[in-house]
C-alpha atoms as a PDB file:
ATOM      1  CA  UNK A   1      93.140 110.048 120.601  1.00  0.00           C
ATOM      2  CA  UNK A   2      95.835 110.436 122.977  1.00  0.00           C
ATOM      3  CA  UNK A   3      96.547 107.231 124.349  1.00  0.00           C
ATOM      4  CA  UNK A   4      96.656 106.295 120.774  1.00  0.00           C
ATOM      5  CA  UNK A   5      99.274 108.672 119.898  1.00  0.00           C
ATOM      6  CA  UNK A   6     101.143 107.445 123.084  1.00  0.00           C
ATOM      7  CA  UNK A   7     100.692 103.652 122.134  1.00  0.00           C
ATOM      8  CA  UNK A   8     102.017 104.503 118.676  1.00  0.00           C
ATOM      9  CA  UNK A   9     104.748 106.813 120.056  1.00  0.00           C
ATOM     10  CA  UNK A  10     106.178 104.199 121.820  1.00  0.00           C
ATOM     11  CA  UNK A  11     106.712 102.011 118.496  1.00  0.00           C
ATOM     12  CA  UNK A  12     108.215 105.092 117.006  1.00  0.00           C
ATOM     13  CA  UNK A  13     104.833 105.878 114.909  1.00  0.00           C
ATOM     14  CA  UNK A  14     103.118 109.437 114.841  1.00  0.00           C
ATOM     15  CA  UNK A  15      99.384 109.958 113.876  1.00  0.00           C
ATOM     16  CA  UNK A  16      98.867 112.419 110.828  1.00  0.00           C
ATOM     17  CA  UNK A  17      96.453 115.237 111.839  1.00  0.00           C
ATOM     18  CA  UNK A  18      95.411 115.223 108.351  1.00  0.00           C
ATOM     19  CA  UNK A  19      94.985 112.432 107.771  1.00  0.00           C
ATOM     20  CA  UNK A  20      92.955 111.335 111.421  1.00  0.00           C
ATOM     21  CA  UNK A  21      89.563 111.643 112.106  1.00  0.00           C
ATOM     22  CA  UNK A  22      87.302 110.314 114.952  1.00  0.00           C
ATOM     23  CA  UNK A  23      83.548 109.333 113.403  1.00  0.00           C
ATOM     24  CA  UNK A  24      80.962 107.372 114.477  1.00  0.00           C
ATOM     25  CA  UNK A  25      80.560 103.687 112.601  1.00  0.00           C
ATOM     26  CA  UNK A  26      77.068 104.625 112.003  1.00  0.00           C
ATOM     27  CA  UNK A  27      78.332 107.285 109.633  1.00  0.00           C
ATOM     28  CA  UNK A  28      81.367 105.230 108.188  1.00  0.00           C
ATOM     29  CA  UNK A  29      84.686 105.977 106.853  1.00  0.00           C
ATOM     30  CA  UNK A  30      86.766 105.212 103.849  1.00  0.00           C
ATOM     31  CA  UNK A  31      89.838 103.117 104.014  1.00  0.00           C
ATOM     32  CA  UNK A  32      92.255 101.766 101.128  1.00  0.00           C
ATOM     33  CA  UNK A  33      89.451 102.404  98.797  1.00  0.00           C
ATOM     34  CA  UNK A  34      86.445 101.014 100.466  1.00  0.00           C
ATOM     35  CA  UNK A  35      84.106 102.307 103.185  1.00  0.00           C
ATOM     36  CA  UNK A  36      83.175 100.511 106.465  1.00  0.00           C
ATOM     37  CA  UNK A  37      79.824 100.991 108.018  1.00  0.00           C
ATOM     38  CA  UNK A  38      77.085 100.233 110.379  1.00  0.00           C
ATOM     39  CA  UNK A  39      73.656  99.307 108.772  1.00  0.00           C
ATOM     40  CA  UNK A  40      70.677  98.154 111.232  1.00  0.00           C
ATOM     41  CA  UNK A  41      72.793  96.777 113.359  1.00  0.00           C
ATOM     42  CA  UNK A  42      75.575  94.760 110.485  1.00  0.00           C
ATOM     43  CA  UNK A  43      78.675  95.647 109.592  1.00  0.00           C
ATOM     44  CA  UNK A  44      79.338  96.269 105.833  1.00  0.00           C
ATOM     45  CA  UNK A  45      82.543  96.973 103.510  1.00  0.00           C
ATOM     46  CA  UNK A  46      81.801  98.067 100.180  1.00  0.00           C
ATOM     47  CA  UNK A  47      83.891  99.741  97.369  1.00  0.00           C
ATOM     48  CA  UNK A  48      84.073 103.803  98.589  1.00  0.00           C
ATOM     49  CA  UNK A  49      81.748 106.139  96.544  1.00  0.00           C
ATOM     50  CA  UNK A  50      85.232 108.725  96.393  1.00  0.00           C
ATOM     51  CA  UNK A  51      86.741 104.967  94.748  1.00  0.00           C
ATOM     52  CA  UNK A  52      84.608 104.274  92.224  1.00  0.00           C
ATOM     53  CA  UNK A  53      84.193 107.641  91.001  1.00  0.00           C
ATOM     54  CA  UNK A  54      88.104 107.434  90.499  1.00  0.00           C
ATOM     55  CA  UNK A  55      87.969 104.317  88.733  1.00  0.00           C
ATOM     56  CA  UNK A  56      84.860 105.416  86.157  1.00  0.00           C
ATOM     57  CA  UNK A  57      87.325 108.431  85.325  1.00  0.00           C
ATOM     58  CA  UNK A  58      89.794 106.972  84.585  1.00  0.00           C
ATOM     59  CA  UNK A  59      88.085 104.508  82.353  1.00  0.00           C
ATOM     60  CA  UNK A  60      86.658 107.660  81.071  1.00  0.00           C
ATOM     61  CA  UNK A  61      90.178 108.820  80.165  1.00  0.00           C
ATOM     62  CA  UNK A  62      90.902 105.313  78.551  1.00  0.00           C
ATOM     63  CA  UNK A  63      87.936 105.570  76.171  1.00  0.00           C
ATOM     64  CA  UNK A  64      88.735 109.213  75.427  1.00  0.00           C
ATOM     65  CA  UNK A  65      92.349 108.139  74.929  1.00  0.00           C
ATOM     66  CA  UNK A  66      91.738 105.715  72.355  1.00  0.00           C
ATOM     67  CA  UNK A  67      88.923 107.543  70.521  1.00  0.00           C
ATOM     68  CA  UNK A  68      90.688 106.330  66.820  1.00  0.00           C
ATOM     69  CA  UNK A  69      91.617 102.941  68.042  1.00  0.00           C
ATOM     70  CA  UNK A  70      90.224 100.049  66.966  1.00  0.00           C
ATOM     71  CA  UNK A  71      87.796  97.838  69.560  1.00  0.00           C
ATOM     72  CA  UNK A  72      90.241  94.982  70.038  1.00  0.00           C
ATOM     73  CA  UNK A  73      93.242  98.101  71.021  1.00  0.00           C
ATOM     74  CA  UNK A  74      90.760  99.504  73.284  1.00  0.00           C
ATOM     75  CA  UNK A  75      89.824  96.379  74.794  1.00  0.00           C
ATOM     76  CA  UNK A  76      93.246  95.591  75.914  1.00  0.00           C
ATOM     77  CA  UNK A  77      93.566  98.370  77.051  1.00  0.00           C
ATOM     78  CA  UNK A  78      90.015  98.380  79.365  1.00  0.00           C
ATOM     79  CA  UNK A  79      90.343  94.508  80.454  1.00  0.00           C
ATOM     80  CA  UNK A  80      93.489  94.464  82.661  1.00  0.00           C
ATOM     81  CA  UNK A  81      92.047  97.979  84.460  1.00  0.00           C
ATOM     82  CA  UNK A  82      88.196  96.473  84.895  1.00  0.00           C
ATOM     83  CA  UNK A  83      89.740  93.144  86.225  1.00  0.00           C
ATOM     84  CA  UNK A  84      92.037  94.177  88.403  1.00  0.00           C
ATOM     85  CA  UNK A  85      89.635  96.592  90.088  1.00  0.00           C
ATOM     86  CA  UNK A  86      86.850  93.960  90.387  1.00  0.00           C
ATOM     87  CA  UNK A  87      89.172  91.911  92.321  1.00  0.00           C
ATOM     88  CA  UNK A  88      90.559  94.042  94.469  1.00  0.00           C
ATOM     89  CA  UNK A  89      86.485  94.406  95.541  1.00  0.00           C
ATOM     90  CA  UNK A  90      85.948  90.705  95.113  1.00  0.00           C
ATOM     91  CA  UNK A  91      86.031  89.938  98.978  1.00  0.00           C
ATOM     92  CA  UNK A  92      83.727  92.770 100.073  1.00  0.00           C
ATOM     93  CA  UNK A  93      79.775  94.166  99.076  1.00  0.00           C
ATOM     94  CA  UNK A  94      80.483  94.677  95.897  1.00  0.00           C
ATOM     95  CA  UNK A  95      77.687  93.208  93.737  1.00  0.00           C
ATOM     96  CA  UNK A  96      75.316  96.363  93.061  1.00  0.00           C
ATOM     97  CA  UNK A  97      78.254  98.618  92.852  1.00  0.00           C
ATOM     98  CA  UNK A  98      79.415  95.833  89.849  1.00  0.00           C
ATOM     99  CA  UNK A  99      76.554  96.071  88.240  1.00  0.00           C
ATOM    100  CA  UNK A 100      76.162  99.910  88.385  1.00  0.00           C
ATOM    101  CA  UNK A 101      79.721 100.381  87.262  1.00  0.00           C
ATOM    102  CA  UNK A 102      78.767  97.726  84.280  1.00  0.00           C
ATOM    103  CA  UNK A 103      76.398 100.260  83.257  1.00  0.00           C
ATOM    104  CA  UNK A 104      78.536 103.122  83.204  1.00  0.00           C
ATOM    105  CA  UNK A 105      81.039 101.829  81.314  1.00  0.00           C
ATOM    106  CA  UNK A 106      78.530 100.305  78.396  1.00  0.00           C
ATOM    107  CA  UNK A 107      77.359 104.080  78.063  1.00  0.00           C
ATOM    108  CA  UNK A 108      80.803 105.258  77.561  1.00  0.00           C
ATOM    109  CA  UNK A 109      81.338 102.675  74.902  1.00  0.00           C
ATOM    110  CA  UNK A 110      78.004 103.144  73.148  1.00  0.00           C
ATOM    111  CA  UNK A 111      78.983 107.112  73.245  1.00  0.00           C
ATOM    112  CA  UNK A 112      82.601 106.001  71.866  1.00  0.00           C
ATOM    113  CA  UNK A 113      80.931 104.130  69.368  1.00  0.00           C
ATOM    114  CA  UNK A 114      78.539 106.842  68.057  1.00  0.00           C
ATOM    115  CA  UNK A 115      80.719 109.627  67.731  1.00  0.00           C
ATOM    116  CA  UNK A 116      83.093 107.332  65.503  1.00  0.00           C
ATOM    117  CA  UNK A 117      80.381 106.360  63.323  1.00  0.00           C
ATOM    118  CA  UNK A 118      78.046 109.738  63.273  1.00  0.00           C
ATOM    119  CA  UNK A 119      76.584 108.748  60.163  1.00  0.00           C
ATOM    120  CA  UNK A 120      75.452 105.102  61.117  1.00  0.00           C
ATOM    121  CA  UNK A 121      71.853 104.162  62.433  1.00  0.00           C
ATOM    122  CA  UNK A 122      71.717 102.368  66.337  1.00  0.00           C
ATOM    123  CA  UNK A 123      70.962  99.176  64.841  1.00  0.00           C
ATOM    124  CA  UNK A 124      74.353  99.300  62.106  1.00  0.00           C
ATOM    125  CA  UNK A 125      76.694 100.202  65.403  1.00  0.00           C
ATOM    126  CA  UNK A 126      75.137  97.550  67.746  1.00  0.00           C
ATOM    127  CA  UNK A 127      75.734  94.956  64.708  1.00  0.00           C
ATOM    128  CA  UNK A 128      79.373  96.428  64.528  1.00  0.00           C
ATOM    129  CA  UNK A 129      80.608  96.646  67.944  1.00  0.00           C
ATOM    130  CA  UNK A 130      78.168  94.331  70.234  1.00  0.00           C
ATOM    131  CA  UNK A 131      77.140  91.037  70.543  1.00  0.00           C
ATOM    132  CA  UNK A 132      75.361  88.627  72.245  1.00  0.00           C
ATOM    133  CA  UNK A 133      77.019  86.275  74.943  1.00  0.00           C
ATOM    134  CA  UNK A 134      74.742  84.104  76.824  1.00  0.00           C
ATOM    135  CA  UNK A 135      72.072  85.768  77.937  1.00  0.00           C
ATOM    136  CA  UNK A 136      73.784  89.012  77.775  1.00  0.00           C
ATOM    137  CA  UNK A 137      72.922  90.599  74.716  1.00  0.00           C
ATOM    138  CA  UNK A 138      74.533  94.093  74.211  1.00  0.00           C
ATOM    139  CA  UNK A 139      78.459  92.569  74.952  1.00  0.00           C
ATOM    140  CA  UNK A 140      80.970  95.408  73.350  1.00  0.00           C
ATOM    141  CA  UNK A 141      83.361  92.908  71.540  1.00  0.00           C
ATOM    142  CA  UNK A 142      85.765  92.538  68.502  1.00  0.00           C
ATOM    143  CA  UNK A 143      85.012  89.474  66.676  1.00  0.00           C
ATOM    144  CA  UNK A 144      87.442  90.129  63.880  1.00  0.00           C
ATOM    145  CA  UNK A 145      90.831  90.546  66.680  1.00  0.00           C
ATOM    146  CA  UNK A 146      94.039  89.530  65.033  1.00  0.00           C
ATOM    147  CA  UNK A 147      97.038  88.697  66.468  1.00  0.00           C
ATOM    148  CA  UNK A 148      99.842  86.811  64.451  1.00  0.00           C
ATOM    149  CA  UNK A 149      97.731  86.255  61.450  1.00  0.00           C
ATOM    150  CA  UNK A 150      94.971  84.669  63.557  1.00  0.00           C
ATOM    151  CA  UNK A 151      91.496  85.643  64.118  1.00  0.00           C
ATOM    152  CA  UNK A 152      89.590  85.474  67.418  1.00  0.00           C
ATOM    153  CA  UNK A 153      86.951  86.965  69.435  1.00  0.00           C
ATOM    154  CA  UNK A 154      87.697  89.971  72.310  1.00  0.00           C
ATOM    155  CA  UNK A 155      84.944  90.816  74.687  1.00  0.00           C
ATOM    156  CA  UNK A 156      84.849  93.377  77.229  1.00  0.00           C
ATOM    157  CA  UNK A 157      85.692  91.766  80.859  1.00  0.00           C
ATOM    158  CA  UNK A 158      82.296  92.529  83.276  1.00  0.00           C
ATOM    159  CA  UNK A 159      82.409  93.243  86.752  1.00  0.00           C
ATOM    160  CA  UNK A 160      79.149  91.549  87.876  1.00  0.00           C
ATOM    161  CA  UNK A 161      80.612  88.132  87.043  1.00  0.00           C
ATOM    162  CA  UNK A 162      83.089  88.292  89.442  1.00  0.00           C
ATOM    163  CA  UNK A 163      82.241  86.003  91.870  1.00  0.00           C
ATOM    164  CA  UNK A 164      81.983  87.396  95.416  1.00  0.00           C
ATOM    165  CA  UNK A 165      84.433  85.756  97.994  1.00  0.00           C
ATOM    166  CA  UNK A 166      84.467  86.040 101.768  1.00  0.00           C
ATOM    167  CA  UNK A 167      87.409  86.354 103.385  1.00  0.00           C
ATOM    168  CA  UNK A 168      87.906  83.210 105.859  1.00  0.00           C
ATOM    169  CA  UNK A 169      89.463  85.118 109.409  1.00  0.00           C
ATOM    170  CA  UNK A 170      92.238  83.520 110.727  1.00  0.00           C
ATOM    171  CA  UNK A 171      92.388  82.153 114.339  1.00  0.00           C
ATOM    172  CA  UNK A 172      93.312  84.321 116.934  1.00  0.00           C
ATOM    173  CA  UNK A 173      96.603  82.543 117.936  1.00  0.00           C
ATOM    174  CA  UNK A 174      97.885  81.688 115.220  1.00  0.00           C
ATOM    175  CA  UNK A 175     101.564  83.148 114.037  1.00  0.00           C
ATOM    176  CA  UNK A 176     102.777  82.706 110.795  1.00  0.00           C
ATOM    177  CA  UNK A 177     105.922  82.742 112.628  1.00  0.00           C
ATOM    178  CA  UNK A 178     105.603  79.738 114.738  1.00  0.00           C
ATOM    179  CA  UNK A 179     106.108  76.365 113.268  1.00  0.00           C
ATOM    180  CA  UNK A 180     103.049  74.561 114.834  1.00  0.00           C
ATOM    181  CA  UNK A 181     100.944  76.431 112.834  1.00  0.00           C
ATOM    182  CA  UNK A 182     102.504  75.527 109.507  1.00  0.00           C
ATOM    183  CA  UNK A 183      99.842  73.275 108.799  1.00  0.00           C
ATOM    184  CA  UNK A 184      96.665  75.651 109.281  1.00  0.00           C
ATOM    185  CA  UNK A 185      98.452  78.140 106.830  1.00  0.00           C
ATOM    186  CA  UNK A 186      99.466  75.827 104.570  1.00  0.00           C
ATOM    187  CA  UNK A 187      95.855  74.579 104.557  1.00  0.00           C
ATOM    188  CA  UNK A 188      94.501  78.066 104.240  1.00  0.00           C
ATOM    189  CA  UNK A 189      96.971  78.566 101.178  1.00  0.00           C
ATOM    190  CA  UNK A 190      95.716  75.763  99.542  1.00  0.00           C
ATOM    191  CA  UNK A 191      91.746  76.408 100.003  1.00  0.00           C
ATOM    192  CA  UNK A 192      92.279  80.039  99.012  1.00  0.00           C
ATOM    193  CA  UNK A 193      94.158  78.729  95.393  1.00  0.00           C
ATOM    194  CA  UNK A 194      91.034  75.989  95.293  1.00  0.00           C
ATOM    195  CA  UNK A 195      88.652  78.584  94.885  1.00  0.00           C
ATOM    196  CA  UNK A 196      91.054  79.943  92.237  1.00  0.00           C
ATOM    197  CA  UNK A 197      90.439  78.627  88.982  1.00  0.00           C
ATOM    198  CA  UNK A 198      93.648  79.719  87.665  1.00  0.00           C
ATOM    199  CA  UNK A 199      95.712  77.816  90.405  1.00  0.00           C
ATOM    200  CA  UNK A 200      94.319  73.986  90.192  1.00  0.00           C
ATOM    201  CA  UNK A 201      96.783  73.853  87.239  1.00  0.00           C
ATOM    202  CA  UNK A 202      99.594  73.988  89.697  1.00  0.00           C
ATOM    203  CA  UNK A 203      97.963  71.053  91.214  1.00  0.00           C
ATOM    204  CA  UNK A 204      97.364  68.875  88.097  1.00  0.00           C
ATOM    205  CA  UNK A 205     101.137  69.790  87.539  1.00  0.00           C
ATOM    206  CA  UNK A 206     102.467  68.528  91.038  1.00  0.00           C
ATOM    207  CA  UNK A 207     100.250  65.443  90.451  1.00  0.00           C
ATOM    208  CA  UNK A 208     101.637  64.476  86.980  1.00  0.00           C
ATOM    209  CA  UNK A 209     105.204  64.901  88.598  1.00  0.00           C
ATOM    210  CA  UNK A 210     104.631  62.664  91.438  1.00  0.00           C
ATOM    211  CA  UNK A 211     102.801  60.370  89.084  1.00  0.00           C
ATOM    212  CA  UNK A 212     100.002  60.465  91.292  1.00  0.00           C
ATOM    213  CA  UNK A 213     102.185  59.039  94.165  1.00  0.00           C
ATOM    214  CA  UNK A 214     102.052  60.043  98.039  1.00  0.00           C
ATOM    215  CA  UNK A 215     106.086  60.219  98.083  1.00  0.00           C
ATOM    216  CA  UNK A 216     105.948  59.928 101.921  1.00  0.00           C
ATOM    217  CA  UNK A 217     103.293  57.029 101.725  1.00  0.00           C
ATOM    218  CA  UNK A 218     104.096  55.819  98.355  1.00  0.00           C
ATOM    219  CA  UNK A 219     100.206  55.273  97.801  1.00  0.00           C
ATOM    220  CA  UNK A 220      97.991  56.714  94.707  1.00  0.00           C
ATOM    221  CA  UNK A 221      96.513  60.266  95.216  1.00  0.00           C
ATOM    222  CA  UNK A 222      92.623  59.996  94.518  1.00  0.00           C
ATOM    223  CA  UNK A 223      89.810  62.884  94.556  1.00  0.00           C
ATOM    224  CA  UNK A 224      88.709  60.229  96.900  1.00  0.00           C
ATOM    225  CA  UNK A 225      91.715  60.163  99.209  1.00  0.00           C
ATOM    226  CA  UNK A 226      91.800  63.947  98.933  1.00  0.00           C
ATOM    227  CA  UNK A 227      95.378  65.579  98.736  1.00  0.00           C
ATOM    228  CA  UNK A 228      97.886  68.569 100.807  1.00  0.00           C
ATOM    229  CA  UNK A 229      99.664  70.920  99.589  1.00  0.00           C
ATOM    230  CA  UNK A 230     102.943  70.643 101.255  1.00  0.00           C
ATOM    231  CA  UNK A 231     106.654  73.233 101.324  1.00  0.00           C
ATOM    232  CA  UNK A 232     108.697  70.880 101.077  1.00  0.00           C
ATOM    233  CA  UNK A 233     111.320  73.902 102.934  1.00  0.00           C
ATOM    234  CA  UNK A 234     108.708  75.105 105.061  1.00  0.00           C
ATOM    235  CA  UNK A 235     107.673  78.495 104.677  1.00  0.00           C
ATOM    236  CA  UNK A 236     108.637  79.716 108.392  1.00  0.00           C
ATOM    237  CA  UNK A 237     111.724  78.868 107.430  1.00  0.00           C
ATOM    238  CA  UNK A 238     112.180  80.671 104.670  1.00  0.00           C
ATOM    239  CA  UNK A 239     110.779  78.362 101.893  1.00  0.00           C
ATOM    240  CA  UNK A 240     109.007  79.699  98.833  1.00  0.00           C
ATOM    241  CA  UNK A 241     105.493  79.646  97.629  1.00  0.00           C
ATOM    242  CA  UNK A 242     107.261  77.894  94.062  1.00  0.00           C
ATOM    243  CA  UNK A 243     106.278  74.602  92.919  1.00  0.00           C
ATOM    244  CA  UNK A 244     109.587  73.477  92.743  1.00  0.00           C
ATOM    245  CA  UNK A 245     108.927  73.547  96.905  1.00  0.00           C
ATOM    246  CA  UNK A 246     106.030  71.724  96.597  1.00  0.00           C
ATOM    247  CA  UNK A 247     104.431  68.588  96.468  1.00  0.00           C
ATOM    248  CA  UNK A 248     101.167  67.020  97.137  1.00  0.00           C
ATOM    249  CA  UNK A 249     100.647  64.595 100.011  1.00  0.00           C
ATOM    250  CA  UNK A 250      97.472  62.848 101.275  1.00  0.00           C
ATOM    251  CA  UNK A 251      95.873  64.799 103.987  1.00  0.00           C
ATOM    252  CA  UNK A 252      96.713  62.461 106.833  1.00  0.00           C
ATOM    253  CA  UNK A 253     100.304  61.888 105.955  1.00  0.00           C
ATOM    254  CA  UNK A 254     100.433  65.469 105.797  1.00  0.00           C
ATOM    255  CA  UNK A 255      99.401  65.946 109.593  1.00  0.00           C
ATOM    256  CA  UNK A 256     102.206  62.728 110.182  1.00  0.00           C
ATOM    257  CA  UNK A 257     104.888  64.526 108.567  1.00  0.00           C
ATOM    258  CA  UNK A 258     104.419  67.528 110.324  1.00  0.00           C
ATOM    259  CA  UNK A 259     103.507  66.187 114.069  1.00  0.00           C
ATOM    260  CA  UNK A 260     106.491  63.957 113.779  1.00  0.00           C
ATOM    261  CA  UNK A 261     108.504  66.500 112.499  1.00  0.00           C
ATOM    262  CA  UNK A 262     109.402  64.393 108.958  1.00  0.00           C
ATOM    263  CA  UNK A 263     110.865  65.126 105.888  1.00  0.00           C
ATOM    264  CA  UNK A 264     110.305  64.575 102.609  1.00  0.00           C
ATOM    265  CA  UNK A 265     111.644  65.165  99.053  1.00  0.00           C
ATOM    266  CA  UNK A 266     111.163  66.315  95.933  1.00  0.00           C
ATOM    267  CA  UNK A 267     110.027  63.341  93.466  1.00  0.00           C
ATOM    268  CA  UNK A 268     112.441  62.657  90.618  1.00  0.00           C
ATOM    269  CA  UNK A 269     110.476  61.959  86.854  1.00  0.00           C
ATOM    270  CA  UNK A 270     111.293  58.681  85.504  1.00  0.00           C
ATOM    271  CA  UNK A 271     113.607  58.905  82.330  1.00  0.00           C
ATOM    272  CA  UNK A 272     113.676  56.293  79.639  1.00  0.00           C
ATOM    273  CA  UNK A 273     116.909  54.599  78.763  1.00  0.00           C
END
């Protein structure tokens, strides 16, 4: 502990007694919401037990909250918080804690949905508030959401299918800071919004601008040829993570333009006369 608090000292940082504590890994500690451990030998990070309590009450509060809302209100109310927890866990052992905290949540609806209907038999409130969704069959859900006049279908958002993603650890020496490593990042941006569902948009956008076009090469961009993400103002440099910085290039013109130290700009849509 000391030559920690000198190492810090010297960067102008203090330890927090509080806060500090010296443990063995076998026993584990908690940090930012999830514990590191030693099992048999293996490393593991799941969610912290002291975490997920936190996040069951205050879904807890949410239900109790919105006791004379209606299910699509209380939905959009639960969905953001449930999502937003699972992927902040989405990277680490999360799986059984998902589908424990699945669990608890579907008895605090079923309870919500009892003591508003009292009078009602199991089978009348499981007609009324759940459904069946795959092979899931008790899915708490609004089928009769409005918004605007419109009808559609709300259904609670489940932890379990989050998919689980490692976290790929980055080279020893490489700085984000030096421009000969542009590349790797850049590459590592664009496999991390790959496995993103929500980001290949951004790519089908760039495409349709360039017209499928290579603008350094001026050749067609396939699945077959692959394609780069490229910052057009590179990102060392200050450049945003915008696709108005951005444009696709094939993989090997991509390692040309930045071994050779090129340039390239954005491509200009074609406008009728």
């Amino acid at each position: 502990m000391p030559n920690v608090a000198a190492f810090l000292a010297e960067r102008g940082l203090t330890l927090s007694p509080q806060k500090t504590t010296i443990t063995h890994i076998s026993e584990g500690f908690d940090f930012l919401g999830q514990n590191v451990r030693k099992y048999r030998g293996k490393i593991l990070i799941k969610p912290a037990k002291a975490n997920v309590a936190r996040f069951l009450n205050k879904v807890r509060t949410t239900v109790h909250r919105n006791r004379q809302a209606t299910p699509q209100q209380l939905l959009i109310h639960l969905n953001p918080l449930i999502r937003g927890w699972a992927n902040y866990h989405c990277h680490v052992v999360s799986k059984t804690t998902f589908n424990r905290v699945d669990g608890h949540i579907f008895w605090m609806l079923w309870r919500w949905a009892r003591r508003r209907h009292s009078g009602k038999t199991k089978g009348w409130i499981r007609h009324r508030y759940f459904t069946a969704l795959g092979r899931r069959q008790w899915v708490f859900s609004d089928q009769q959401a409005k918004t605007q006049d419109k009808k559609y279908s709300i259904q609670l958002f489940q932890t379990a299918k989050v998919p689980i993603r490692r976290h790929i650890k980055i080279r020893t020496a490489a700085n984000p800071y030096d421009p000969t490593w542009e590349l790797y990042f850049e590459q590592r941006l664009e496999k991390q919004m790959m496995d993103d569902l929500g980001h290949r948009q951004s790519f089908f956008t760039l495409w349709q601008e360039q017209q499928g076009i290579c603008p350094l090469c001026r050749q067609l961009i396939t699945k077959q040829t692959g394609w780069h993400s490229h910052h057009i103002i590179w990102r060392v440099f200050g450049g945003a993570d915008t696709l108005d910085n951005r444009v696709l290039l094939h993989p090997n013109c991509h390692r040309q333009l930045h071994s050779r130290r090129l340039s390239v700009e954005k491509p200009r849509l074609a406008t009728g006369v």
